[in-house]
Protein backbone atom coordinates (compact mmCIF):
# COMPACT_ATOMS: atom_id res chain seq x y z
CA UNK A 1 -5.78 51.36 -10.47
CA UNK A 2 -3.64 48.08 -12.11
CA UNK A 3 -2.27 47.44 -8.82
CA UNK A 4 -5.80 47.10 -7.35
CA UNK A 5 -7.29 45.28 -10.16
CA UNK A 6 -3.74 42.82 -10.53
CA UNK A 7 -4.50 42.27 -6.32
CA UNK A 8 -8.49 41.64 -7.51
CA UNK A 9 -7.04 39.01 -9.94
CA UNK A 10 -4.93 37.32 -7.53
CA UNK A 11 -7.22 36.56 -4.91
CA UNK A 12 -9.84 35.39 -7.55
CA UNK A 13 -7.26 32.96 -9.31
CA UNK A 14 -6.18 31.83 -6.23
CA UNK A 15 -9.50 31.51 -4.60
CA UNK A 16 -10.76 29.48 -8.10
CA UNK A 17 -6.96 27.24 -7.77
CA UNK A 18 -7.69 26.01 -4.21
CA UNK A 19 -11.45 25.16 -4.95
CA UNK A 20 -10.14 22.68 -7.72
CA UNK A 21 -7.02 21.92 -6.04
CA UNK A 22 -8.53 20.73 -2.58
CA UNK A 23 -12.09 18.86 -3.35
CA UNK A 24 -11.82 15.69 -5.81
CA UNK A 25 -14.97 15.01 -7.55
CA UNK A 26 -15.68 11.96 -8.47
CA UNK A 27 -14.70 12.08 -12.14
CA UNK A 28 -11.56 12.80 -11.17
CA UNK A 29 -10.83 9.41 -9.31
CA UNK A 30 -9.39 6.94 -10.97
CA UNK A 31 -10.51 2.94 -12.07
CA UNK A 32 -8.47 1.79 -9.67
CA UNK A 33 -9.37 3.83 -6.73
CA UNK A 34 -12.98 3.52 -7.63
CA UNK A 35 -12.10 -0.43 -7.31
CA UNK A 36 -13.74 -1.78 -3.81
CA UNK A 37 -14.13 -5.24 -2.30
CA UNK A 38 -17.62 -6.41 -3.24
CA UNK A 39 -18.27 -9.67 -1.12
CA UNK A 40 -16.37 -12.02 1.18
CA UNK A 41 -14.86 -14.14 -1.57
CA UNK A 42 -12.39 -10.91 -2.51
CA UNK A 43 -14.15 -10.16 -5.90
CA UNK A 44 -14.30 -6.05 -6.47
CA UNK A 45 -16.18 -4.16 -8.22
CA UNK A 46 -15.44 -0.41 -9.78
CA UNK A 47 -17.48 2.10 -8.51
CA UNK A 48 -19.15 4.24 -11.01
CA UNK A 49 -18.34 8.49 -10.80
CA UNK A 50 -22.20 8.80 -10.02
CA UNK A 51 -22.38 6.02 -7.39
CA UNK A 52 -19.65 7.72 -6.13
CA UNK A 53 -21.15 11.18 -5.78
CA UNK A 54 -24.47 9.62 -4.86
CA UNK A 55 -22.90 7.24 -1.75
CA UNK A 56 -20.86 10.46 -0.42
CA UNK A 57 -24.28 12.80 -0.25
CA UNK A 58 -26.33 9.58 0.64
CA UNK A 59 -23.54 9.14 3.82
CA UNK A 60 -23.33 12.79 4.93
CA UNK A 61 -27.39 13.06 4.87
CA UNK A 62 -28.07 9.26 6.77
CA UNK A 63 -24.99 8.45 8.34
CA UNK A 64 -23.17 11.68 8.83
CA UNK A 65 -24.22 13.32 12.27
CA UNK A 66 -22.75 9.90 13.87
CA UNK A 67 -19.98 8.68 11.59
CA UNK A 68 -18.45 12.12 10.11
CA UNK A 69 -14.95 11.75 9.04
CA UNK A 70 -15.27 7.80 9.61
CA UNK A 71 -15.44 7.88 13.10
CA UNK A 72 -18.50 6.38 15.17
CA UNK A 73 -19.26 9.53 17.86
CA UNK A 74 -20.81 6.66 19.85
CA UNK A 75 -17.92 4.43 20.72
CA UNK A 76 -14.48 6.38 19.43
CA UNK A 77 -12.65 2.68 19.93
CA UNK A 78 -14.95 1.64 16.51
CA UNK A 79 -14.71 3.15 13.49
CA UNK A 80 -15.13 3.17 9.73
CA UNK A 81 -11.54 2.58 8.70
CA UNK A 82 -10.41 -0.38 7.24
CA UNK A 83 -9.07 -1.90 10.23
CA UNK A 84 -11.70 -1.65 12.52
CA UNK A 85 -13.71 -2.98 9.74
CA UNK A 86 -11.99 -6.18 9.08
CA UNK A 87 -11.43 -7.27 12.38
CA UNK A 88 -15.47 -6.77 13.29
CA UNK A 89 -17.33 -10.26 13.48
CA UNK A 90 -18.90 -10.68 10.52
CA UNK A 91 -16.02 -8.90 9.07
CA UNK A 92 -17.46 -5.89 7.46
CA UNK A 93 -15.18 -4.80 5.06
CA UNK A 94 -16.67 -5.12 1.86
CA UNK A 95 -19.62 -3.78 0.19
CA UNK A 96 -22.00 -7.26 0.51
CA UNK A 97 -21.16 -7.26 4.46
CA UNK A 98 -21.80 -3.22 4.80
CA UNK A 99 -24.99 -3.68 3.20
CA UNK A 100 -26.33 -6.38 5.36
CA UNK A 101 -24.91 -4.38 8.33
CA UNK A 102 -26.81 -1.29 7.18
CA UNK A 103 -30.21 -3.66 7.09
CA UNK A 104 -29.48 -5.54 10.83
CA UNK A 105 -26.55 -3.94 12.45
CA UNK A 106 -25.27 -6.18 14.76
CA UNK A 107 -22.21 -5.24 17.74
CA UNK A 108 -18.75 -5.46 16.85
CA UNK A 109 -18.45 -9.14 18.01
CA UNK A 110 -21.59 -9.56 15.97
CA UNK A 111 -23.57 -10.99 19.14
CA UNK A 112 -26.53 -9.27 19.94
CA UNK A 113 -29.11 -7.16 17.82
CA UNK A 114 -28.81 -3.44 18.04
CA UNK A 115 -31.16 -2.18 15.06
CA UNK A 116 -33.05 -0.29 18.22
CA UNK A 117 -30.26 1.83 18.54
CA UNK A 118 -28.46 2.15 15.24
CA UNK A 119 -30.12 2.82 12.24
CA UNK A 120 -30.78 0.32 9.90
CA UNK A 121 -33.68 -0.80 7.21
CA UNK A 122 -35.12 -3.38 9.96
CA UNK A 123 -35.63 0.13 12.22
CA UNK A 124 -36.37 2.13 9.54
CA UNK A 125 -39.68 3.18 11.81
CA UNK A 126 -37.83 4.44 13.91
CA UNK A 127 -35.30 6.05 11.92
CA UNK A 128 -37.21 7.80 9.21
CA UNK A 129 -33.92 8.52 7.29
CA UNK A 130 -33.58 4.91 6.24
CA UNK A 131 -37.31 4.49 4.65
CA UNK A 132 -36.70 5.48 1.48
CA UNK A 133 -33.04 3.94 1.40
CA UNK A 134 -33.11 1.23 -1.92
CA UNK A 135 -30.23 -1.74 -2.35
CA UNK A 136 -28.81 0.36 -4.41
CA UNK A 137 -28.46 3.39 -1.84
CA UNK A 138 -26.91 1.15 0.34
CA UNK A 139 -24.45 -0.24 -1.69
CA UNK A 140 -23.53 3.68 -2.50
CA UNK A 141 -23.24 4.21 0.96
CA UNK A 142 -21.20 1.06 1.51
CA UNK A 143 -19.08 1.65 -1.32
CA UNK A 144 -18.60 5.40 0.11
CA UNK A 145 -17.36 3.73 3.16
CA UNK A 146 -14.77 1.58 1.65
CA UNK A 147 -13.60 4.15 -0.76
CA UNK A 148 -12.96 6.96 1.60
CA UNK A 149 -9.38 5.37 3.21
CA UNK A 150 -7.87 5.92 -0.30
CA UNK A 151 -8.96 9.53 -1.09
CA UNK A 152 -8.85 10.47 2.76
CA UNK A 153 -5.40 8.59 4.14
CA UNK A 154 -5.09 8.08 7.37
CA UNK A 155 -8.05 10.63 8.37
CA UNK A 156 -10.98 8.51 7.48
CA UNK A 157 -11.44 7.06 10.87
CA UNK A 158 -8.58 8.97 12.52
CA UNK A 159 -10.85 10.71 15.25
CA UNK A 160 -10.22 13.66 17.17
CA UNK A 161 -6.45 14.01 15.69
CA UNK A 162 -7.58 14.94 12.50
CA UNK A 163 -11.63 16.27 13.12
């Protein structure tokens, strides 16, 4: 009877250790993790724990089905990792850019239009998701995006390796 109650409190410790152990919440990330690149000039901003939470659920609900993991299902050559995202014309590697990518995405050489096909605010009839989507959302979701290299590592954007 101990040994089957000692075996009960094993797996429950253990199962309790590697819920806390493997998911970071928000609170638990540091200033200086929390610290993204806010416009083109190189100023940053810190990330509050509930924009935090609030860009994450705001990225899996609106951007997820495409772009899960960082990757863009679409075109595998383009992704959400920091890279990719500074060498896109306009660069798009900090919050200010994301945001105004979000409202008229453009292609990666920044050319041609293609709010028709990616959702954005300026399609938002067509993409229902992004109605109700305020600046603040998308800054969330931006800041999500720029955030997730340095709790992720190499996966964010790191395609069929890692996903």
């Amino acid at each position: 009877m101990l040994k089957k109650y000692s075996q009960l409190f094993s797996l429950v410790f253990f199962g309790i250790f590697s819920v806390f152990v493997t998911s970071v919440s928000a609170i638990d990330l540091d200033e200086a993790t929390r610290t993204v690149v806010a416009d083109g000039s190189g100023k940053t901003i810190v990330l509050t724990p509930e924009q935090v939470k609030r860009g994450k659920r705001l990225f899996n609900a609106t951007c997820g089905a495409c772009h899960v993991g960082g990757v863009s299902k679409t075109n595998p050559n383009v992704g959400l990792d920091p890279e990719a995202l500074s060498l896109a014309t306009p660069r798009r590697d900090n919050v200010a850019a994301l945001v105004d990518y979000l409202k008229n995405p453009t292609t990666y050489d920044g050319l041609e239009s293609i709010a028709e096909t990616h959702p954005s605010i300026k399609s938002a009839d067509i993409y229902p998701r992004m109605r109700s989507l305020t600046d603040e959302d998308l800054k969330a979701i931006s800041g999500h995006i720029l955030l997730s290299p340095k709790v992720q590592g190499e996966k964010w954007g790191g395609g069929k390796i890692y996903y």
